[in-house]
PDB file of N, CA and C in Angstrom:
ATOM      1  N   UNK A   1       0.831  -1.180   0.000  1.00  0.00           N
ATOM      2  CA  UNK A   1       0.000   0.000   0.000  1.00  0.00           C
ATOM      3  C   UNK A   1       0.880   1.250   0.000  1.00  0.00           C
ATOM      4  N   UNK A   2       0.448   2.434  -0.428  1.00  0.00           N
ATOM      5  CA  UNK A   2       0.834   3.561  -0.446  1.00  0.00           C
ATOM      6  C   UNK A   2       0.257   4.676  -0.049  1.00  0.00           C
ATOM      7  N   UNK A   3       0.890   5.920   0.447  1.00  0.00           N
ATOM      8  CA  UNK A   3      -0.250   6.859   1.123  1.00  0.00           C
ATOM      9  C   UNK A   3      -0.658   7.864  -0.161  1.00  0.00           C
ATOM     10  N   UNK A   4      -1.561   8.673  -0.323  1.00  0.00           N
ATOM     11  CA  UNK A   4      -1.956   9.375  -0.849  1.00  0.00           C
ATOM     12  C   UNK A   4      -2.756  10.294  -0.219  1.00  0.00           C
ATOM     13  N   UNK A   5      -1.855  11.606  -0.874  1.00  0.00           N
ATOM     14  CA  UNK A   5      -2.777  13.231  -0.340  1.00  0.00           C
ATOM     15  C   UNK A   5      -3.855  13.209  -1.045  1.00  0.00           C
ATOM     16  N   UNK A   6      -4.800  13.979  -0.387  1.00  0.00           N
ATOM     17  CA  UNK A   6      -6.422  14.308  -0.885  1.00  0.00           C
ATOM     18  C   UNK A   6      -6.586  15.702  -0.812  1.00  0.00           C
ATOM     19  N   UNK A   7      -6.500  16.629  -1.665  1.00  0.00           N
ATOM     20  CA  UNK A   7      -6.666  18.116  -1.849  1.00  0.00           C
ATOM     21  C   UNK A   7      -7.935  18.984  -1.629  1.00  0.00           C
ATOM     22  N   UNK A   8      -8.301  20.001  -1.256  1.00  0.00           N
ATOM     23  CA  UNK A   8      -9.204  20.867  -1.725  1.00  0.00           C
ATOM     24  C   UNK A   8      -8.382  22.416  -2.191  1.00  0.00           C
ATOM     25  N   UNK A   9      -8.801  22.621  -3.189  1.00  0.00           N
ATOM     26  CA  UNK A   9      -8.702  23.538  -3.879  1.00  0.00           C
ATOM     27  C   UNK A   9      -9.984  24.991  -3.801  1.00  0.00           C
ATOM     28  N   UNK A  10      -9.213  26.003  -3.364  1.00  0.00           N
ATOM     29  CA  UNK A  10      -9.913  27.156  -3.524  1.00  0.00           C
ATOM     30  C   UNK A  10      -9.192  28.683  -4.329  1.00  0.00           C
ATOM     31  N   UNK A  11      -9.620  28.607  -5.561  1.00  0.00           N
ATOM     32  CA  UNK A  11      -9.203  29.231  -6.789  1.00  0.00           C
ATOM     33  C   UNK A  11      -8.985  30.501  -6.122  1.00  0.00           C
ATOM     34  N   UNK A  12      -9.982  31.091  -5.485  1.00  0.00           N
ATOM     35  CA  UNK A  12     -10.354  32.716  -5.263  1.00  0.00           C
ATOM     36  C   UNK A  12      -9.000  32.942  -3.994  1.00  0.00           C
ATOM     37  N   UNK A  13      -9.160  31.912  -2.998  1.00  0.00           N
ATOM     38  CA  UNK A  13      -8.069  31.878  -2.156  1.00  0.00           C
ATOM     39  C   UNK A  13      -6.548  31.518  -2.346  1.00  0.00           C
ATOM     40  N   UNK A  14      -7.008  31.307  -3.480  1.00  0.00           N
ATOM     41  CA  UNK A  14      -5.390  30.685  -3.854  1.00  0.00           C
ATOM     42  C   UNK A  14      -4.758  29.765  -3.039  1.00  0.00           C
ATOM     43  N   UNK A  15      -5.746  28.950  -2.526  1.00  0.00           N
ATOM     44  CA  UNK A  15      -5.439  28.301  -1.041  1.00  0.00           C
ATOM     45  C   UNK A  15      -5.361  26.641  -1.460  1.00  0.00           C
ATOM     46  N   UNK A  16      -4.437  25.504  -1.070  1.00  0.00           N
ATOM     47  CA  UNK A  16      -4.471  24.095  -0.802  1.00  0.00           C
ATOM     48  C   UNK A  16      -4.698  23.627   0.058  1.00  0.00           C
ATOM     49  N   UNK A  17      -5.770  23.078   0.493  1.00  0.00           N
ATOM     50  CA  UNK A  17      -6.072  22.353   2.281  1.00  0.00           C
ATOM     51  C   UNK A  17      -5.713  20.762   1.959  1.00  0.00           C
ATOM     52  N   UNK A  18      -5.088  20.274   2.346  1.00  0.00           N
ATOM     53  CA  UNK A  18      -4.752  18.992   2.904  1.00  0.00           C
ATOM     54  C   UNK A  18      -5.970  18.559   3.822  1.00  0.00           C
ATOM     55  N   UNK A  19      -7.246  17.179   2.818  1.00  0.00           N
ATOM     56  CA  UNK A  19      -8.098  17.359   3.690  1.00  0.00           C
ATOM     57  C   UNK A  19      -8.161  15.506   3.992  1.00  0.00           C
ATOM     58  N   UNK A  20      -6.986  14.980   3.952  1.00  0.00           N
ATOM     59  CA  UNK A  20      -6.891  13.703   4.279  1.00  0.00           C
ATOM     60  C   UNK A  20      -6.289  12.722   3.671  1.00  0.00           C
ATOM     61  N   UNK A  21      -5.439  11.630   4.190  1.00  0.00           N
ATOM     62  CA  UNK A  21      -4.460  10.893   3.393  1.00  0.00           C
ATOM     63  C   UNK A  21      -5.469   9.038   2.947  1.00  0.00           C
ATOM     64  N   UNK A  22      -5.114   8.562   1.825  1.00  0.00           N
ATOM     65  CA  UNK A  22      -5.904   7.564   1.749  1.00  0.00           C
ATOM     66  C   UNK A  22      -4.710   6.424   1.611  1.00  0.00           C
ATOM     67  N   UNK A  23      -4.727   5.216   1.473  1.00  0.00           N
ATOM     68  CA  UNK A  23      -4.076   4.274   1.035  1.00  0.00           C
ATOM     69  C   UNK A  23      -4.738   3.573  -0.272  1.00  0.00           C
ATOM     70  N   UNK A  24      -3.601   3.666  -1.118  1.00  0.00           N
ATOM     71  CA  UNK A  24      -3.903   2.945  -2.528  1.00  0.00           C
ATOM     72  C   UNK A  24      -3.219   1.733  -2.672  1.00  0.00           C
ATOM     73  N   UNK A  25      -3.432   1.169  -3.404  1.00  0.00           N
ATOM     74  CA  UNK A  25      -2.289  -0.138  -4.277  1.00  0.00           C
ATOM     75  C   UNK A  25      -1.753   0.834  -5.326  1.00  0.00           C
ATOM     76  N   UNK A  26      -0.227   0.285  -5.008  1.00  0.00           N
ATOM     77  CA  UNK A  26       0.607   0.898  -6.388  1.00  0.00           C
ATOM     78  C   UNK A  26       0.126   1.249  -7.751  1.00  0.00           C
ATOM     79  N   UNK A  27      -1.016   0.396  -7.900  1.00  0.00           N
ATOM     80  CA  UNK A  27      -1.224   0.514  -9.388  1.00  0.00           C
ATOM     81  C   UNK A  27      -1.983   1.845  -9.771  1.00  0.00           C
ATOM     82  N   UNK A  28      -3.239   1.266  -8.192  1.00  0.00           N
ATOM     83  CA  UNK A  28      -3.979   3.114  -8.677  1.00  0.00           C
ATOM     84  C   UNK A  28      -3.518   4.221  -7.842  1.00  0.00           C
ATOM     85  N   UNK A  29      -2.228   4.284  -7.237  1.00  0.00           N
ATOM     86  CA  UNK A  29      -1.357   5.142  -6.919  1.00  0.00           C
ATOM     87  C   UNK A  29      -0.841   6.034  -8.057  1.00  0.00           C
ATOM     88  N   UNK A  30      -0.521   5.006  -9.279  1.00  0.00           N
ATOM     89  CA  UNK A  30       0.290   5.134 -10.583  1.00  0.00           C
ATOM     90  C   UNK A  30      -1.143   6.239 -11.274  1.00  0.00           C
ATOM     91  N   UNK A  31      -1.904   5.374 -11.276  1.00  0.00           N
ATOM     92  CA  UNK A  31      -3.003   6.505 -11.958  1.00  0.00           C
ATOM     93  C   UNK A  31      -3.415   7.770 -11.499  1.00  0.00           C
ATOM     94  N   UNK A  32      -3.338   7.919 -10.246  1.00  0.00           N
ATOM     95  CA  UNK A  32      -3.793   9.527  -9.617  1.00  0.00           C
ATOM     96  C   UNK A  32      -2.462  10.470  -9.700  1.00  0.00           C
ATOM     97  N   UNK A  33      -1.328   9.686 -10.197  1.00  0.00           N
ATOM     98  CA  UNK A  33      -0.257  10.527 -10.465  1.00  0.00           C
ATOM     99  C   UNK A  33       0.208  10.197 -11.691  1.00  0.00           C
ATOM    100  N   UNK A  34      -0.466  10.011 -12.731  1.00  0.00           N
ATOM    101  CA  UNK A  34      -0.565   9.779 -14.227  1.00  0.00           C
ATOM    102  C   UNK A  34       0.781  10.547 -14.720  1.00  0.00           C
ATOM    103  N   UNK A  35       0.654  11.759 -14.561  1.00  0.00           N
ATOM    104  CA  UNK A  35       1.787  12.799 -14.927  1.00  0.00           C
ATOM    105  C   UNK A  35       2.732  12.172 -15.151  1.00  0.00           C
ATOM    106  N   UNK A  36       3.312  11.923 -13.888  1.00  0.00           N
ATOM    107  CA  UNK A  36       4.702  11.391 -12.571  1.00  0.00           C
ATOM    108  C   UNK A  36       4.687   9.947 -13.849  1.00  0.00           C
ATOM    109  N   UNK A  37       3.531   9.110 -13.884  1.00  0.00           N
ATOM    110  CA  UNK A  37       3.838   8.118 -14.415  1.00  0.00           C
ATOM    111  C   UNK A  37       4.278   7.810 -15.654  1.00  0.00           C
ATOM    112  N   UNK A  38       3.439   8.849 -16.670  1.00  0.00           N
ATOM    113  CA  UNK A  38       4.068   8.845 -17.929  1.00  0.00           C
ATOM    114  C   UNK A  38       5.669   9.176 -17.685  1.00  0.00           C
ATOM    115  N   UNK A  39       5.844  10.315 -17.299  1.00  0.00           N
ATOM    116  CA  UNK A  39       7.405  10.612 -17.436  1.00  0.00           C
ATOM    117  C   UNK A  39       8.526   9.132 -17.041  1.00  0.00           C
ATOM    118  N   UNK A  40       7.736   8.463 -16.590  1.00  0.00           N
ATOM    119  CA  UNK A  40       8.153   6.852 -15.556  1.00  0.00           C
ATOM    120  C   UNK A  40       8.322   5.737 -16.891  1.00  0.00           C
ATOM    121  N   UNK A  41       7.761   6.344 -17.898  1.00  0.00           N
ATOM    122  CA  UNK A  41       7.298   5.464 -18.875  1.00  0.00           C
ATOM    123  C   UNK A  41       6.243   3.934 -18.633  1.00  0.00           C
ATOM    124  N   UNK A  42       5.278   4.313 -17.601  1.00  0.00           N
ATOM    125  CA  UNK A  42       4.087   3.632 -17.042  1.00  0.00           C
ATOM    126  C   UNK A  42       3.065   3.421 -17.566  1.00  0.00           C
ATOM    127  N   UNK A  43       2.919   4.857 -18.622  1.00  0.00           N
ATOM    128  CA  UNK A  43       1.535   4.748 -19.086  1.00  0.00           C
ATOM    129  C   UNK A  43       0.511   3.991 -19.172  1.00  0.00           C
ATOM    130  N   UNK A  44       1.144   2.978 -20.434  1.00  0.00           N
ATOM    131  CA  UNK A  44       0.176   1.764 -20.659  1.00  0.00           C
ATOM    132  C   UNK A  44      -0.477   0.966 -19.552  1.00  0.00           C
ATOM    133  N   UNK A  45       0.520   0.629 -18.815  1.00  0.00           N
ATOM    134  CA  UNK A  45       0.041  -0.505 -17.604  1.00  0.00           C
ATOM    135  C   UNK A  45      -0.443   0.636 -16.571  1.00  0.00           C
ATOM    136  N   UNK A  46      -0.816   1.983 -16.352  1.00  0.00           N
ATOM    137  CA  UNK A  46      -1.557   2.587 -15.668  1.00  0.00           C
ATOM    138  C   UNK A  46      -2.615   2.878 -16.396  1.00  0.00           C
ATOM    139  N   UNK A  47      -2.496   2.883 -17.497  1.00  0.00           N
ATOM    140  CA  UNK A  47      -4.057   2.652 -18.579  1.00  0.00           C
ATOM    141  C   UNK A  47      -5.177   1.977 -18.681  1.00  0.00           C
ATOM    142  N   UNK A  48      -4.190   0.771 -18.582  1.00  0.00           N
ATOM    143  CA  UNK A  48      -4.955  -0.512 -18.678  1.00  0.00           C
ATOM    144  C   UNK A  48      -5.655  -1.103 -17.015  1.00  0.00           C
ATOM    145  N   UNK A  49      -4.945  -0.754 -16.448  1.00  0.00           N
ATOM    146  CA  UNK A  49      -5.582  -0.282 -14.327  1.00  0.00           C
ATOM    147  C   UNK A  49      -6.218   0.046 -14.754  1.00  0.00           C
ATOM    148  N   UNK A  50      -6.579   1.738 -14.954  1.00  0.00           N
ATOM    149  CA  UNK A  50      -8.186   2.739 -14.820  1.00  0.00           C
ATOM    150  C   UNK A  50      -8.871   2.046 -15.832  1.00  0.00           C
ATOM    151  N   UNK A  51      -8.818   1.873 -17.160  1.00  0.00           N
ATOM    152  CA  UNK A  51      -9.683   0.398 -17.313  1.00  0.00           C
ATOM    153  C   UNK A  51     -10.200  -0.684 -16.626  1.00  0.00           C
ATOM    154  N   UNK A  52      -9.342  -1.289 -16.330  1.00  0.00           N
ATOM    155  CA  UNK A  52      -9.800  -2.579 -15.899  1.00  0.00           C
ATOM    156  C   UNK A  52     -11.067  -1.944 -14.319  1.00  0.00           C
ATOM    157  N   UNK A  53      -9.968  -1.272 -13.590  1.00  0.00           N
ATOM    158  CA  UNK A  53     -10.777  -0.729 -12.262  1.00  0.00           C
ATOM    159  C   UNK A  53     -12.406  -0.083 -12.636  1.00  0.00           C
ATOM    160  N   UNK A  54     -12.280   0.743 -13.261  1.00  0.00           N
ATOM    161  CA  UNK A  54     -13.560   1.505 -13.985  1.00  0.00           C
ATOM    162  C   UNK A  54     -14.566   0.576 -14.872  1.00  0.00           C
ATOM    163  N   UNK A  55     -13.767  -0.318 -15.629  1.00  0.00           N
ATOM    164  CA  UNK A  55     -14.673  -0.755 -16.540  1.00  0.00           C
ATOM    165  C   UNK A  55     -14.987   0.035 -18.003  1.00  0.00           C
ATOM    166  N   UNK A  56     -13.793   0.961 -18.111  1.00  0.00           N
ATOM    167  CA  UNK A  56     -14.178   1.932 -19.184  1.00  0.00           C
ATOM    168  C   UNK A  56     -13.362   1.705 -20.454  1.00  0.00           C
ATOM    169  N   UNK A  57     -13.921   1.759 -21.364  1.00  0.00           N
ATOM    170  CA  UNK A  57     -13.279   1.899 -22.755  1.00  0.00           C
ATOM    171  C   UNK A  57     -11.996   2.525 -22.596  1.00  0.00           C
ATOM    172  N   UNK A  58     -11.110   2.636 -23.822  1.00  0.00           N
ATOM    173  CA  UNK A  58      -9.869   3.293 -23.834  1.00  0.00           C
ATOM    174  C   UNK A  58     -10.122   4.219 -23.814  1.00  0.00           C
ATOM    175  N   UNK A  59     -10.983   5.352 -24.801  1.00  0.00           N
ATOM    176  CA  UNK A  59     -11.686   5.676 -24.958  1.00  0.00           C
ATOM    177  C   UNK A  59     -11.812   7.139 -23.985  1.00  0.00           C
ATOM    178  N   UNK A  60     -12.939   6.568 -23.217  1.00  0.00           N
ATOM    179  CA  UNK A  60     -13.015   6.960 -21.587  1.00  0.00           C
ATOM    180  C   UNK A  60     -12.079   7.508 -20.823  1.00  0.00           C
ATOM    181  N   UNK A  61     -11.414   6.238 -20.526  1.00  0.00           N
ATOM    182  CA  UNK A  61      -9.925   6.276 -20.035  1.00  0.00           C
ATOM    183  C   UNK A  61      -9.116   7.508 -20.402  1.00  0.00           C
ATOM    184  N   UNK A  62      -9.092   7.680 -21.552  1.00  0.00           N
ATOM    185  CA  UNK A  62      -8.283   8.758 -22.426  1.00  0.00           C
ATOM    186  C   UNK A  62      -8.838  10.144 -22.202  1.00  0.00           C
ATOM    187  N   UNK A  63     -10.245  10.036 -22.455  1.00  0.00           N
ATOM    188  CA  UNK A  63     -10.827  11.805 -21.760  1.00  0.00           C
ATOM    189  C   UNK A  63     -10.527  12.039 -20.809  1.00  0.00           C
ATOM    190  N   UNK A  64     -10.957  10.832 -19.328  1.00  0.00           N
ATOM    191  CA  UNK A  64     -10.224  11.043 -18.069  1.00  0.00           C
ATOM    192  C   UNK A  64      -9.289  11.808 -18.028  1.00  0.00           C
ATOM    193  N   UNK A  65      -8.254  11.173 -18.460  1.00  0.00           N
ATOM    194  CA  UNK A  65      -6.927  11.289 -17.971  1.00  0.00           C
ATOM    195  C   UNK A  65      -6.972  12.399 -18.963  1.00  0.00           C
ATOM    196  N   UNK A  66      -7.099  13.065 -20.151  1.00  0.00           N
ATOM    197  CA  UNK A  66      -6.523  14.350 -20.703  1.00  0.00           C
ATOM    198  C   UNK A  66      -7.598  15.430 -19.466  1.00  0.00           C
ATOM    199  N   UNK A  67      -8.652  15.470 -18.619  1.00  0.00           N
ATOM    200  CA  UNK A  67      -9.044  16.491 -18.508  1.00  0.00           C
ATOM    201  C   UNK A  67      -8.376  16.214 -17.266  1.00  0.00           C
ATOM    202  N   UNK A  68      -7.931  15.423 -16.468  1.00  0.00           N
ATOM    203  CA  UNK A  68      -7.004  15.403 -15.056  1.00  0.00           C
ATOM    204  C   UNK A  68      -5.988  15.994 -15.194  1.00  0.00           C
ATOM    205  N   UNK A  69      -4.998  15.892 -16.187  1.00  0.00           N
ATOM    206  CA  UNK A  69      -3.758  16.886 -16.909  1.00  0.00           C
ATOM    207  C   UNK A  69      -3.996  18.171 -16.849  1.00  0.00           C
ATOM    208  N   UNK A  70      -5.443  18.519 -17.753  1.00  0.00           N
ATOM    209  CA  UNK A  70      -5.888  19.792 -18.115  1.00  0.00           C
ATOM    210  C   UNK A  70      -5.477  20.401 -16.379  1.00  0.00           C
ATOM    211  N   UNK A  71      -6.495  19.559 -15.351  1.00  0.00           N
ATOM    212  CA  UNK A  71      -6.481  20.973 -14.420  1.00  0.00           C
ATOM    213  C   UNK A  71      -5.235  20.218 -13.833  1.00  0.00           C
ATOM    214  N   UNK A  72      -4.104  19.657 -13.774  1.00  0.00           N
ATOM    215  CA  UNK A  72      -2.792  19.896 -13.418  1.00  0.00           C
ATOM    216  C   UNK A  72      -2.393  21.035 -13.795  1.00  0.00           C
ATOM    217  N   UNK A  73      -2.437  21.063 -15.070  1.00  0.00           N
ATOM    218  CA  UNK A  73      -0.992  22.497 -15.502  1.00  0.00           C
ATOM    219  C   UNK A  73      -1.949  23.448 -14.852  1.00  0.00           C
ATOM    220  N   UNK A  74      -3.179  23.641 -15.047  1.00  0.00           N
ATOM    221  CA  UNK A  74      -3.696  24.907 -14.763  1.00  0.00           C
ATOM    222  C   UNK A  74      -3.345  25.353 -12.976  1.00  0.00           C
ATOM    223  N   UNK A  75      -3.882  24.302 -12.252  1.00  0.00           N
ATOM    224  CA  UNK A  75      -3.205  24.577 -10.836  1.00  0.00           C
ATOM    225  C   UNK A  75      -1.698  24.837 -10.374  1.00  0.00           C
ATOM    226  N   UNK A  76      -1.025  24.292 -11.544  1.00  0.00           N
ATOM    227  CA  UNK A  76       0.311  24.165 -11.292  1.00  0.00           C
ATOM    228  C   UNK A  76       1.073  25.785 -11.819  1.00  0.00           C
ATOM    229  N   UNK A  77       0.556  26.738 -12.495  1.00  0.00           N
ATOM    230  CA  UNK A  77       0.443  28.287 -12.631  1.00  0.00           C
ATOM    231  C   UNK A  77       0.271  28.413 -11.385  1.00  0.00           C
ATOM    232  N   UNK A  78      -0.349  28.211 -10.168  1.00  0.00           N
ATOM    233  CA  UNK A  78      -0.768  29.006  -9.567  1.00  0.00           C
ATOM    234  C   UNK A  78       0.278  28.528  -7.953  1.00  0.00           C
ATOM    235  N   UNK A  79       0.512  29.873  -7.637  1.00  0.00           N
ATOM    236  CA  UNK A  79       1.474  29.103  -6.062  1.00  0.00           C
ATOM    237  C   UNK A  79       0.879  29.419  -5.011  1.00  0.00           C
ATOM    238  N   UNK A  80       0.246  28.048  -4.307  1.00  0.00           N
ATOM    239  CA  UNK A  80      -1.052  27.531  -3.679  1.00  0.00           C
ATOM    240  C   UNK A  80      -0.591  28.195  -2.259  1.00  0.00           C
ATOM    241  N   UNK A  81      -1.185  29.058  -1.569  1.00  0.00           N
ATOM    242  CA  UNK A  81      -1.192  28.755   0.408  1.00  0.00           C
ATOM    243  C   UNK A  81      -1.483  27.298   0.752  1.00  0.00           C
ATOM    244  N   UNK A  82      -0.326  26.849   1.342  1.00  0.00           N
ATOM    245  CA  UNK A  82      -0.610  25.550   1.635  1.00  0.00           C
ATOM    246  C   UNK A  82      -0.984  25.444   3.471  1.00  0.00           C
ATOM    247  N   UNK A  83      -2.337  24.578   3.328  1.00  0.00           N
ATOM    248  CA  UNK A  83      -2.750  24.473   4.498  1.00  0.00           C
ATOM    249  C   UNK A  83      -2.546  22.910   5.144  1.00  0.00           C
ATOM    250  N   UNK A  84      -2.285  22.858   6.009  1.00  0.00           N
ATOM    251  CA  UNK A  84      -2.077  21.522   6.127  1.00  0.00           C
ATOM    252  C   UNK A  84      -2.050  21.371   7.580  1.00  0.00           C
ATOM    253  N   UNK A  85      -3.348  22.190   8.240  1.00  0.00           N
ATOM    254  CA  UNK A  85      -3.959  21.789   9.459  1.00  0.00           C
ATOM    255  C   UNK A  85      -4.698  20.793  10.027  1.00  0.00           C
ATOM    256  N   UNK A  86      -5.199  19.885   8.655  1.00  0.00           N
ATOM    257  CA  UNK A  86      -5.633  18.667   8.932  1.00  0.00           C
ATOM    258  C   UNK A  86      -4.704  17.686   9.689  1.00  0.00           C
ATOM    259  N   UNK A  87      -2.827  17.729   9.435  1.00  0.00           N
ATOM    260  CA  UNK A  87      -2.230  17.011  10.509  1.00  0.00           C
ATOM    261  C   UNK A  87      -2.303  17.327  11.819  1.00  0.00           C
ATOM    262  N   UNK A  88      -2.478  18.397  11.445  1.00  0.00           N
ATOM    263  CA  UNK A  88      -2.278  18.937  13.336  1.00  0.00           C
ATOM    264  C   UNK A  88      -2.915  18.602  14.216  1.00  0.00           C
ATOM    265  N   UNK A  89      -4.753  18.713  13.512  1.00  0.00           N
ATOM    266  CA  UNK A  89      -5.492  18.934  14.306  1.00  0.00           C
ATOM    267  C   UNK A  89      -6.104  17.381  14.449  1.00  0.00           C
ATOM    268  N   UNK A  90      -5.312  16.339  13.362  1.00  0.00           N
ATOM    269  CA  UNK A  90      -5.770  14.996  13.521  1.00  0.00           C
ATOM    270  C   UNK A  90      -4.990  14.028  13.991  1.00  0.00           C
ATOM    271  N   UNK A  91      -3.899  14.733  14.748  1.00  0.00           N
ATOM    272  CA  UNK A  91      -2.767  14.289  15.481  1.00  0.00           C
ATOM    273  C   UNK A  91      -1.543  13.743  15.013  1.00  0.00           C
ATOM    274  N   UNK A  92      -2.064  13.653  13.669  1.00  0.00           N
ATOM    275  CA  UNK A  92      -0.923  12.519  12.750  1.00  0.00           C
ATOM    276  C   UNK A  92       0.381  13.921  12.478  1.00  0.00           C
ATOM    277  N   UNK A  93       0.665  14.832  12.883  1.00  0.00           N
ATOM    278  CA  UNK A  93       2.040  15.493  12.600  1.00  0.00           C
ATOM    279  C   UNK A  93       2.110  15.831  13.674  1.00  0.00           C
ATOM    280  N   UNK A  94       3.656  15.206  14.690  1.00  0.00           N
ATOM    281  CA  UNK A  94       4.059  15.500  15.328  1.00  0.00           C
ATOM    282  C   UNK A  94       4.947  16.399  15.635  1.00  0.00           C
ATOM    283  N   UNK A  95       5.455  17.101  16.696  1.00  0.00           N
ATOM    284  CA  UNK A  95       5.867  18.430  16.577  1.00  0.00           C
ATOM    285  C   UNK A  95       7.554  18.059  16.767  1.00  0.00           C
ATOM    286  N   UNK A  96       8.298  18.334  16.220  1.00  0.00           N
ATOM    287  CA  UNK A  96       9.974  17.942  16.832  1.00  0.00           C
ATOM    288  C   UNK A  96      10.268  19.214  17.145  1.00  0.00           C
ATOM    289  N   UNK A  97      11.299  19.285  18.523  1.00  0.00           N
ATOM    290  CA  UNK A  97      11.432  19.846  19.426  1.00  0.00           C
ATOM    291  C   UNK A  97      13.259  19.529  19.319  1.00  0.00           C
TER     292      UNK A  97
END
């Protein structure tokens, strides 16, 4: 298993809240970081995951993943306030001293 961040996004605030970590299997780890994976040369076998997982045509698959890109670059213009009070206040970041 692997951990994975869970975002909220607020455009007007220019703000990133960290609103909880999930555990994936590598494979659909590989897909929520598609980007990361192509450059990995992953593609295919993270393709053929959101297929198989979804049940969706290539097709499908392929709009997915171009409009998940789309709002990458677009968020990635922007340099987020990062909030990340959800560790604090859910105990999981400890303080070193």
């Amino acid at each position: 298993m692997e951990c994975h961040e869970k975002w909220e996004y607020d455009a007007r605030q220019q703000s990133q809240r960290l609103v909880c970590l999930v555990a994936l299997c590598p494979a659909c780890h590989a897909v929520k970081h598609f980007g990361r994976t192509q450059a990995e040369g992953r593609e295919q076998e993270a393709m053929g995951h959101l297929m198989k997982v979804n049940r969706w045509t290539r097709s499908k698959a392929s709009w997915h993943i171009k409009q998940a890109l789309e709002t990458w670059k677009a968020r990635s213009k922007v340099v987020w306030k990062l909030d990340i009070t959800w560790l604090r206040t859910s105990g999981r970041l400890k303080e070193v001293k």
